[in-house]
N, C-alpha and C. Protein backbone atom coordinates (compact mmCIF):
# COMPACT_ATOMS: atom_id res chain seq x y z
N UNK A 1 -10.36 -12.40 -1.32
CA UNK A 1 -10.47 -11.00 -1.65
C UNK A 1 -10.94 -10.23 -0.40
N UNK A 2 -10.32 -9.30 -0.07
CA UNK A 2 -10.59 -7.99 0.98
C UNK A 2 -11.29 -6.79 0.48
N UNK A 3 -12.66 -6.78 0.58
CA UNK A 3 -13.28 -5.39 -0.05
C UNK A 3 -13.12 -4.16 0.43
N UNK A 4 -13.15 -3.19 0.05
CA UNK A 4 -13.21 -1.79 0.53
C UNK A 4 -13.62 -1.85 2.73
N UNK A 5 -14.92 -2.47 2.65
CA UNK A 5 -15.82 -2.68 4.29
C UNK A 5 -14.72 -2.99 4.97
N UNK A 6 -14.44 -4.51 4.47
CA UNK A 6 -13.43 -5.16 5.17
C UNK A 6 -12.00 -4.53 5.83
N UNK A 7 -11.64 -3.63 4.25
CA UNK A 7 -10.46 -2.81 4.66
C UNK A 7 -10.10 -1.70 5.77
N UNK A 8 -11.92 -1.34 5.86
CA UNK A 8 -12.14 -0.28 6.54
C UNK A 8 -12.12 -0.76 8.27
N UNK A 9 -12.21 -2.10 8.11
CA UNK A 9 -12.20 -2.74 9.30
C UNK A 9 -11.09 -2.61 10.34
N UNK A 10 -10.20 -2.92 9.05
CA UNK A 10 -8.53 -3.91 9.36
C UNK A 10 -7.52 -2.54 9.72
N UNK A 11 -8.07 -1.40 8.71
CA UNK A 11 -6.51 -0.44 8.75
C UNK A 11 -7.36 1.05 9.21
N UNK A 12 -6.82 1.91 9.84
CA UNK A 12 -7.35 2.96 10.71
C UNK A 12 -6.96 4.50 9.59
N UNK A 13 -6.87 4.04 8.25
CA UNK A 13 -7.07 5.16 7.42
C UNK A 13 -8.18 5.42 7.02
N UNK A 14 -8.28 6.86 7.15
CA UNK A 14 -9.56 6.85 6.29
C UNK A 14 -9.34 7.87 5.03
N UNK A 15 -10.22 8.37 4.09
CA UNK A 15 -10.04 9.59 3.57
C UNK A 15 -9.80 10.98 3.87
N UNK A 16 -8.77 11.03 3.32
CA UNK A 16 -8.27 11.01 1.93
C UNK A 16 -6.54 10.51 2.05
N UNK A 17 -6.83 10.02 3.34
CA UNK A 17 -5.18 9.17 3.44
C UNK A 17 -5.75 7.84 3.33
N UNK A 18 -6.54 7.24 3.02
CA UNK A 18 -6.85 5.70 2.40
C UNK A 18 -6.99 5.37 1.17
N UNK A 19 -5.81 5.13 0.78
CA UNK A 19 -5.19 4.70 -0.71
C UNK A 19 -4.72 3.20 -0.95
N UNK A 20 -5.90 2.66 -0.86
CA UNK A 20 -6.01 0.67 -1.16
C UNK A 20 -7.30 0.82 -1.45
N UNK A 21 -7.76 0.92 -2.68
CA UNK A 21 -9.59 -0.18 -3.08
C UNK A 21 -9.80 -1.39 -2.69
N UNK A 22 -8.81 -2.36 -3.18
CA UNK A 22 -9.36 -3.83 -2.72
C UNK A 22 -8.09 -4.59 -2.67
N UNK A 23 -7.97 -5.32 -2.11
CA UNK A 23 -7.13 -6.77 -1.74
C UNK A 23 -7.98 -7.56 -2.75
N UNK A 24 -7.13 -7.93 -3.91
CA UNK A 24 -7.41 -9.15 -4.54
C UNK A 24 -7.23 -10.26 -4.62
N UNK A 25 -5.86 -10.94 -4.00
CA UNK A 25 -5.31 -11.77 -3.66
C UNK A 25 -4.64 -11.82 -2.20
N UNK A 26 -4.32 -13.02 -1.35
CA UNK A 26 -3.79 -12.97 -0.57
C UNK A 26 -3.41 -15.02 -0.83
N UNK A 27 -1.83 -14.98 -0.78
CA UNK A 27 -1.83 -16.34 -0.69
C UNK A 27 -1.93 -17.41 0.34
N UNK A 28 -2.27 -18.29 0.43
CA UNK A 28 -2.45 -19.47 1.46
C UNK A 28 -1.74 -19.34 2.53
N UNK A 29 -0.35 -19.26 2.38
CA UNK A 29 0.41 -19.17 3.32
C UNK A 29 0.49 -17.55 4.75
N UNK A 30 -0.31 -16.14 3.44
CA UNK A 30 -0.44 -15.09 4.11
C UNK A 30 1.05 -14.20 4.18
N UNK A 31 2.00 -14.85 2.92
CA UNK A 31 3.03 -13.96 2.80
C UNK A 31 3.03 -12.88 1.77
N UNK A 32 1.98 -13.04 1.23
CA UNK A 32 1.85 -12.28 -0.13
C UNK A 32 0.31 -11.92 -0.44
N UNK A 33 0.38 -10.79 -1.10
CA UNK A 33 -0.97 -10.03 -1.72
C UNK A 33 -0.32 -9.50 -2.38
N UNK A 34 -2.04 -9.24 -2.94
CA UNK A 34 -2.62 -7.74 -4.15
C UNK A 34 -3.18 -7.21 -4.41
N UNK A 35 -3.03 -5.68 -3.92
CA UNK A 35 -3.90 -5.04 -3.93
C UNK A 35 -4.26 -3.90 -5.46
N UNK A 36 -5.18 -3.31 -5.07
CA UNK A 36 -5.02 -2.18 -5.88
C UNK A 36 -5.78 -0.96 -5.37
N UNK A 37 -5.10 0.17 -5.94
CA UNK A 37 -5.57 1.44 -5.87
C UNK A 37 -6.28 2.08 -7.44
N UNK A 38 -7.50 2.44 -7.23
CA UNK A 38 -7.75 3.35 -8.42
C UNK A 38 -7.59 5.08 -8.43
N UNK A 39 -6.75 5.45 -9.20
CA UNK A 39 -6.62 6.63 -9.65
C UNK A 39 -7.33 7.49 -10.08
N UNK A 40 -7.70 8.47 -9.96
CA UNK A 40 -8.89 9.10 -10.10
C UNK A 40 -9.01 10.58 -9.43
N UNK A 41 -8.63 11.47 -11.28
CA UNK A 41 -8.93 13.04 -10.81
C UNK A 41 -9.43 13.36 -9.87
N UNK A 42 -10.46 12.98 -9.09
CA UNK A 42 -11.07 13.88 -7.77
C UNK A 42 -10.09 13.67 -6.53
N UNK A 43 -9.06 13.00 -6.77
CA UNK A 43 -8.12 13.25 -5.08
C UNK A 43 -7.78 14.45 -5.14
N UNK A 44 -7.94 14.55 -3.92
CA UNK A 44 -7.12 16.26 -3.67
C UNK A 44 -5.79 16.71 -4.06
N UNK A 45 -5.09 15.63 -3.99
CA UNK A 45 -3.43 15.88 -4.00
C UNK A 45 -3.31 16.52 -6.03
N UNK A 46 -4.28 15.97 -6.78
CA UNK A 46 -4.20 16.37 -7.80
C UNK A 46 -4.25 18.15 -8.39
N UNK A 47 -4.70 19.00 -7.40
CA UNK A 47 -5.12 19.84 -7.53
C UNK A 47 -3.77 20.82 -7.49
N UNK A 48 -2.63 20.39 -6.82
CA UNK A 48 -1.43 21.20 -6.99
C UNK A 48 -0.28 20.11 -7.43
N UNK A 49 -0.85 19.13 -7.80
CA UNK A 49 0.47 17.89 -8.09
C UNK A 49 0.18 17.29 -9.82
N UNK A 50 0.19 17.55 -10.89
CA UNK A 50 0.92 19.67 -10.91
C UNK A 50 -0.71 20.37 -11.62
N UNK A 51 -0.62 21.25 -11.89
CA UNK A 51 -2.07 21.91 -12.68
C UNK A 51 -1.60 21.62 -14.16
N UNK A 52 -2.35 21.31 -14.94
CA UNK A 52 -2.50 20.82 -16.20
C UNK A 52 -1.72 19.74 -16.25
N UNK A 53 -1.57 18.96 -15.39
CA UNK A 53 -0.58 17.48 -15.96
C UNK A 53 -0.41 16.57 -14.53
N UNK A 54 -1.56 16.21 -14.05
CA UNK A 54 -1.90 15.70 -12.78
C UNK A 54 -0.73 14.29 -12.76
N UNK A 55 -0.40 14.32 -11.72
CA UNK A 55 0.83 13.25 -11.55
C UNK A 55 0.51 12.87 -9.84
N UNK A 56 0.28 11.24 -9.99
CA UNK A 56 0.30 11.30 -8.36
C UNK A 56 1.47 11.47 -7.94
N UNK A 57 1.86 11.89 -7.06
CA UNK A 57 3.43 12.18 -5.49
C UNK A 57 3.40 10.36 -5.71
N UNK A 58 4.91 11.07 -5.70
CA UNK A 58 5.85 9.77 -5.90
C UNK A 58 5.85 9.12 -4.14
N UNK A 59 5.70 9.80 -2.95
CA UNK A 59 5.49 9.63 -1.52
C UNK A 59 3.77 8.88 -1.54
N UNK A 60 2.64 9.30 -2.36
CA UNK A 60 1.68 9.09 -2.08
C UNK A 60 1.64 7.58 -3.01
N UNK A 61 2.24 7.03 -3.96
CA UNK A 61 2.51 5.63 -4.37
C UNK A 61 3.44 4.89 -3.59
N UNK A 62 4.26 5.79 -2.56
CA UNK A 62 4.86 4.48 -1.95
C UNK A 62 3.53 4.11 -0.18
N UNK A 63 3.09 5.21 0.00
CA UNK A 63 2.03 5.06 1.14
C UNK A 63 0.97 4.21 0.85
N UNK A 64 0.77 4.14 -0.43
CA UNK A 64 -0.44 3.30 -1.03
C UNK A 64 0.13 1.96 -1.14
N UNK A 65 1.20 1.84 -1.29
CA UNK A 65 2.01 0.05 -1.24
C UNK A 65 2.10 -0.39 0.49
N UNK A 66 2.63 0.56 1.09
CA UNK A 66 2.73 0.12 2.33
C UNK A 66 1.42 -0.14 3.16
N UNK A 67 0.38 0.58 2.10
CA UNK A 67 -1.32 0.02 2.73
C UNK A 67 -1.59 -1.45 2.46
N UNK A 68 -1.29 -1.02 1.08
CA UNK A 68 -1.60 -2.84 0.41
C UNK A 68 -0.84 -3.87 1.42
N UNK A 69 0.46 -3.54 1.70
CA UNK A 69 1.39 -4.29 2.57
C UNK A 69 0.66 -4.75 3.70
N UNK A 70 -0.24 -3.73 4.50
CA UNK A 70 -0.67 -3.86 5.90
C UNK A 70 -1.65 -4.64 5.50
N UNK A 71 -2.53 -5.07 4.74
CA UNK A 71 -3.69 -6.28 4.35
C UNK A 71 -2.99 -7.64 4.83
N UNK A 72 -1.43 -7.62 5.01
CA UNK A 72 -1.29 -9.01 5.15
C UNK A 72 -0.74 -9.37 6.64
N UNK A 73 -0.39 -8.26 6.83
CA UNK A 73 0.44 -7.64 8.26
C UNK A 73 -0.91 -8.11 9.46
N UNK A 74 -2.12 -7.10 8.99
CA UNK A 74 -3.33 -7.05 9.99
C UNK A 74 -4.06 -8.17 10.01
N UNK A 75 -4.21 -9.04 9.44
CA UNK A 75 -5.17 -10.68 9.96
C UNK A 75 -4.53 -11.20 10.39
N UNK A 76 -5.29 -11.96 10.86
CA UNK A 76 -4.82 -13.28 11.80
C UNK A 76 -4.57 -12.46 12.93
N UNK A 77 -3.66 -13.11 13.43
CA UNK A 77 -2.88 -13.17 15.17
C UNK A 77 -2.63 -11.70 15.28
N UNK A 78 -2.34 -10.76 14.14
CA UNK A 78 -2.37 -9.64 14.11
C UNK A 78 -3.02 -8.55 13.98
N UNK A 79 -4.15 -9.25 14.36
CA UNK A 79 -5.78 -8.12 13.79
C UNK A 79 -5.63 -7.09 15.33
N UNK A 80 -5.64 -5.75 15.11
CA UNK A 80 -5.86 -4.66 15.89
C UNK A 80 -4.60 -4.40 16.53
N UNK A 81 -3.79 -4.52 15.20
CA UNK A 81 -2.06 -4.17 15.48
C UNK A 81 -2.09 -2.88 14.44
N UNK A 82 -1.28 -1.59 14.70
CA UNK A 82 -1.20 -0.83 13.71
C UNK A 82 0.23 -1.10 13.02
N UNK A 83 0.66 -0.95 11.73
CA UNK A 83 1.97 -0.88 11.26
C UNK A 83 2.71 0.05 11.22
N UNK A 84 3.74 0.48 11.47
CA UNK A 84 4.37 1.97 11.57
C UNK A 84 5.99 1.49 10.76
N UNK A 85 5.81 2.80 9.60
CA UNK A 85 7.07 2.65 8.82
C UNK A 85 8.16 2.72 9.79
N UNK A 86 9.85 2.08 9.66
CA UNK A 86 10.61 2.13 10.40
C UNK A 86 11.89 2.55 9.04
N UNK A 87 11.24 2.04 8.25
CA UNK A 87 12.66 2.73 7.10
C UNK A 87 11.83 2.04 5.48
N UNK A 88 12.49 2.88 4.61
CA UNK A 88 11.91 2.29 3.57
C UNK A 88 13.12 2.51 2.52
N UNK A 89 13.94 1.24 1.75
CA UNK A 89 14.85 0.92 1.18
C UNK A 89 14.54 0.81 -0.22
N UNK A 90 16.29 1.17 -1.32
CA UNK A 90 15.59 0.49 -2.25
C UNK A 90 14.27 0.87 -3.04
N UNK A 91 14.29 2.04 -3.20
CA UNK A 91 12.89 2.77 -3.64
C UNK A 91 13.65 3.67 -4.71
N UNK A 92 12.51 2.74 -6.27
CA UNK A 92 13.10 2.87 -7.81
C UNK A 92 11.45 3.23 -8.21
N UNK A 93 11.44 4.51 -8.57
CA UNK A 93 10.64 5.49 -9.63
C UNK A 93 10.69 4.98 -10.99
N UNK A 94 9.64 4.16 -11.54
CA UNK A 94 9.80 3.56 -13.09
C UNK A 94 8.82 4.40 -14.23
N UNK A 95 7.69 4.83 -13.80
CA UNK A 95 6.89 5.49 -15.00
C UNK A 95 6.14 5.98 -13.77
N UNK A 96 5.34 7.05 -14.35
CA UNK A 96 4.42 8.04 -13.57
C UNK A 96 3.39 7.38 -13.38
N UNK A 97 2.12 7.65 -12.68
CA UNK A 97 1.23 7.14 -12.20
C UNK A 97 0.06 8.82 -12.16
N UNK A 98 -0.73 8.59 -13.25
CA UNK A 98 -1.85 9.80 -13.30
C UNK A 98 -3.37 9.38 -13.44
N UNK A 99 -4.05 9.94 -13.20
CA UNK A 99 -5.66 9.94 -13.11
C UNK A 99 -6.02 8.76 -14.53
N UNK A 100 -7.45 7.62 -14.22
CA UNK A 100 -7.23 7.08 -14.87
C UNK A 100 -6.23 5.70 -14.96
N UNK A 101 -5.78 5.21 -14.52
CA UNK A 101 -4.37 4.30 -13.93
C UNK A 101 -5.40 3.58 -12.94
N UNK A 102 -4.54 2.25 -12.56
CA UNK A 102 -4.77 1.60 -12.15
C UNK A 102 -3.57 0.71 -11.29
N UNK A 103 -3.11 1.28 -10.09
CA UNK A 103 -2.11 0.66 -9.67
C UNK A 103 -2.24 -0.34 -8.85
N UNK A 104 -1.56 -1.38 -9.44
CA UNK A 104 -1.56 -2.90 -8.96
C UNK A 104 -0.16 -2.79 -7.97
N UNK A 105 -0.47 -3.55 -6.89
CA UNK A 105 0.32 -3.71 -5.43
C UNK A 105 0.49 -5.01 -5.46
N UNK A 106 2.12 -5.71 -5.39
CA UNK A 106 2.24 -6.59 -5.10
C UNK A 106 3.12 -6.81 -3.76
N UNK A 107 3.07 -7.30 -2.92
CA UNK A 107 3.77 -7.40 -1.61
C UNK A 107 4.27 -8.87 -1.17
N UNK A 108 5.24 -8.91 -0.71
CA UNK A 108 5.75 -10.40 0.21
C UNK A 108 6.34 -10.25 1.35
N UNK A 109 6.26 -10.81 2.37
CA UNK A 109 6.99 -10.74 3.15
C UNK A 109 8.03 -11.13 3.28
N UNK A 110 9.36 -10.24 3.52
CA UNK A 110 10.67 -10.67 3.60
C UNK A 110 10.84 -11.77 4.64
N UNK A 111 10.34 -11.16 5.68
CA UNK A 111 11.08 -11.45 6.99
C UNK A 111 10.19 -11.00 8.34
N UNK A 112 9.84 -11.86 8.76
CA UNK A 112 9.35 -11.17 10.55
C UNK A 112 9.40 -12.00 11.57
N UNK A 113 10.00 -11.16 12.58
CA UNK A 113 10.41 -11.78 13.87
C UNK A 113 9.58 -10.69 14.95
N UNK A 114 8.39 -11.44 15.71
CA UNK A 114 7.87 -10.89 16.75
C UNK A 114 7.38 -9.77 15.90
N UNK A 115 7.41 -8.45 16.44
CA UNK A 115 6.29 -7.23 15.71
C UNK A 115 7.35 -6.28 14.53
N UNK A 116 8.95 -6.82 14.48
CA UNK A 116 9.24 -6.48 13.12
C UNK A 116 9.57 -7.26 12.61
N UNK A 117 9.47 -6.57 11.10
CA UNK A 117 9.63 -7.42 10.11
C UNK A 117 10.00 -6.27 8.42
N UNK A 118 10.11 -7.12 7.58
CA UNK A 118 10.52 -6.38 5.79
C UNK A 118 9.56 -6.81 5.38
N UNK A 119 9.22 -5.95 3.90
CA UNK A 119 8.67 -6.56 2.88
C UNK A 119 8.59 -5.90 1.90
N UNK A 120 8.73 -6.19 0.92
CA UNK A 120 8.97 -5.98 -0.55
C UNK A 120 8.05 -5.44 -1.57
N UNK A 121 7.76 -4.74 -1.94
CA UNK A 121 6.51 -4.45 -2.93
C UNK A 121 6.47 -3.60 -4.13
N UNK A 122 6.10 -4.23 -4.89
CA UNK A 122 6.34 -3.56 -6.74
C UNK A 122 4.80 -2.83 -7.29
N UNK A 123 4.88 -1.80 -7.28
CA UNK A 123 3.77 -1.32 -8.08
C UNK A 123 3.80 -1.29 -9.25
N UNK A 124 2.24 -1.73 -10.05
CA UNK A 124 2.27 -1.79 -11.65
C UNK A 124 1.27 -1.20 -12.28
N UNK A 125 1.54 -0.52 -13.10
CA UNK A 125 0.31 -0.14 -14.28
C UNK A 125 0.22 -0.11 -15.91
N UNK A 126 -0.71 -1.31 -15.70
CA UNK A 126 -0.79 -1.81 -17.03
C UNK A 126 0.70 -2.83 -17.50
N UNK A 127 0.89 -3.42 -16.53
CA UNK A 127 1.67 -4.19 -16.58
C UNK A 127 3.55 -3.89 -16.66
N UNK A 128 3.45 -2.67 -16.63
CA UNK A 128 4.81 -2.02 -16.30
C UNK A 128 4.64 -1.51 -14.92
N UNK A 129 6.36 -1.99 -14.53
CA UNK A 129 6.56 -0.97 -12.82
C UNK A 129 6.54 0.14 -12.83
N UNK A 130 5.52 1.05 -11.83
CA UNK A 130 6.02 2.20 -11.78
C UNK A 130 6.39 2.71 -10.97
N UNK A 131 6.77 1.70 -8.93
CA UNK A 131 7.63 2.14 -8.31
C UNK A 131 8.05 0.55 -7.59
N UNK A 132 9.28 0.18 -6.90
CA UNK A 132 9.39 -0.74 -6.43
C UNK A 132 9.82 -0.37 -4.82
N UNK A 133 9.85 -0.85 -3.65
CA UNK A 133 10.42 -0.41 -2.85
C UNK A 133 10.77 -1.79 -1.84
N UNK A 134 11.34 -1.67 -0.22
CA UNK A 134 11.62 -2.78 0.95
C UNK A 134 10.98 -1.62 1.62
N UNK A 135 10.13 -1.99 2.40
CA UNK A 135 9.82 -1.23 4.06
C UNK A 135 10.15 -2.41 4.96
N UNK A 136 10.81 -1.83 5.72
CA UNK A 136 10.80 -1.79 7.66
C UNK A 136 10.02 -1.38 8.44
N UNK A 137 9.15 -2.58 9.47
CA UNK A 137 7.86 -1.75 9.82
C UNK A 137 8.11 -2.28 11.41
N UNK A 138 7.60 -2.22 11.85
CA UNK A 138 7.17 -2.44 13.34
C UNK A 138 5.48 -2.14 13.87
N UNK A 139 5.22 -3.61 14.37
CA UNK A 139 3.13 -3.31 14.23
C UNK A 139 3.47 -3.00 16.16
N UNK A 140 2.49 -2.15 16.67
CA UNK A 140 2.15 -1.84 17.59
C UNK A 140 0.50 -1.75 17.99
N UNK A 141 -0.02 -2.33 19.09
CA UNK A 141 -0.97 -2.18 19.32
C UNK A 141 -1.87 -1.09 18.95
N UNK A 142 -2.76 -1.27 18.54
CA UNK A 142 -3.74 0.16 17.93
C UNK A 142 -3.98 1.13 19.30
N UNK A 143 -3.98 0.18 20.53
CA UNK A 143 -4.42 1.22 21.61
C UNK A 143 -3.30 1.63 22.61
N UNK A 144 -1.94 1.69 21.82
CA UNK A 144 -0.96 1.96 22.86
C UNK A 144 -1.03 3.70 22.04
């Protein structure tokens, strides 16, 4: 498990663009995690997304997967690499995601060769998808 500290370590978001609570899983091999994000009226984005019927941005659930994504990207051999989207495929809108919710991040890695690579990731709440997507990333040194 990766706590909040830890996270704060690994990835160079902070608030109110840091949308991952915790890494709950990460498997042996380091191709796969899970994270999650908690939902919760006080984000800002709620305040015009929409008034009386708060809905997170369908952009701000796929940024929150591609965080969870970077938990597996940034350890190891890769610690003080940043990830930078290069394309994001394959991106299916299943149920809304509002205050209250609890979105579960699941990620694998497709594929990586040298600093790119794919990977796959399904968001869930309450055990239904509510977005799936592929990113294309490319990690670059944090200090270039």
């Amino acid at each position: 498990m990766i706590d909040i500290h830890r996270i704060l370590e690994l990835m160079p978001h902070r608030y109110p663009m840091l949308l991952v609570d915790r890494i709950v899983e990460i498997s042996e091999d380091g191709s796969k995690c899970r994270g999650l994000k908690n939902v919760t009226i006080n984000e800002p984005f709620f305040q015009g997304h929409y008034p009386g019927k708060p809905i997170m941005p369908g952009v701000l659930i796929l940024e929150a997967m591609a965080q969870v994504s970077s938990a597996i990207l940034l350890t190891g051999e890769r610690q003080g690499m940043i990830p930078l989207i290069g394309a994001i495929d394959d991106v299916k809108f299943k149920r809304i995601v509002q205050p209250g919710d609890q979105l579960i991040v699941d990620c694998e890695i497709l594929w990586i060769r040298g600093t790119i690579g794919k990977i796959k990731a399904v968001g869930t709440v309450d055990g239904d998808v509510a977005a799936q997507m592929e990113m294309t990333f490319k990690l670059k040194p944090r200090d270039a």
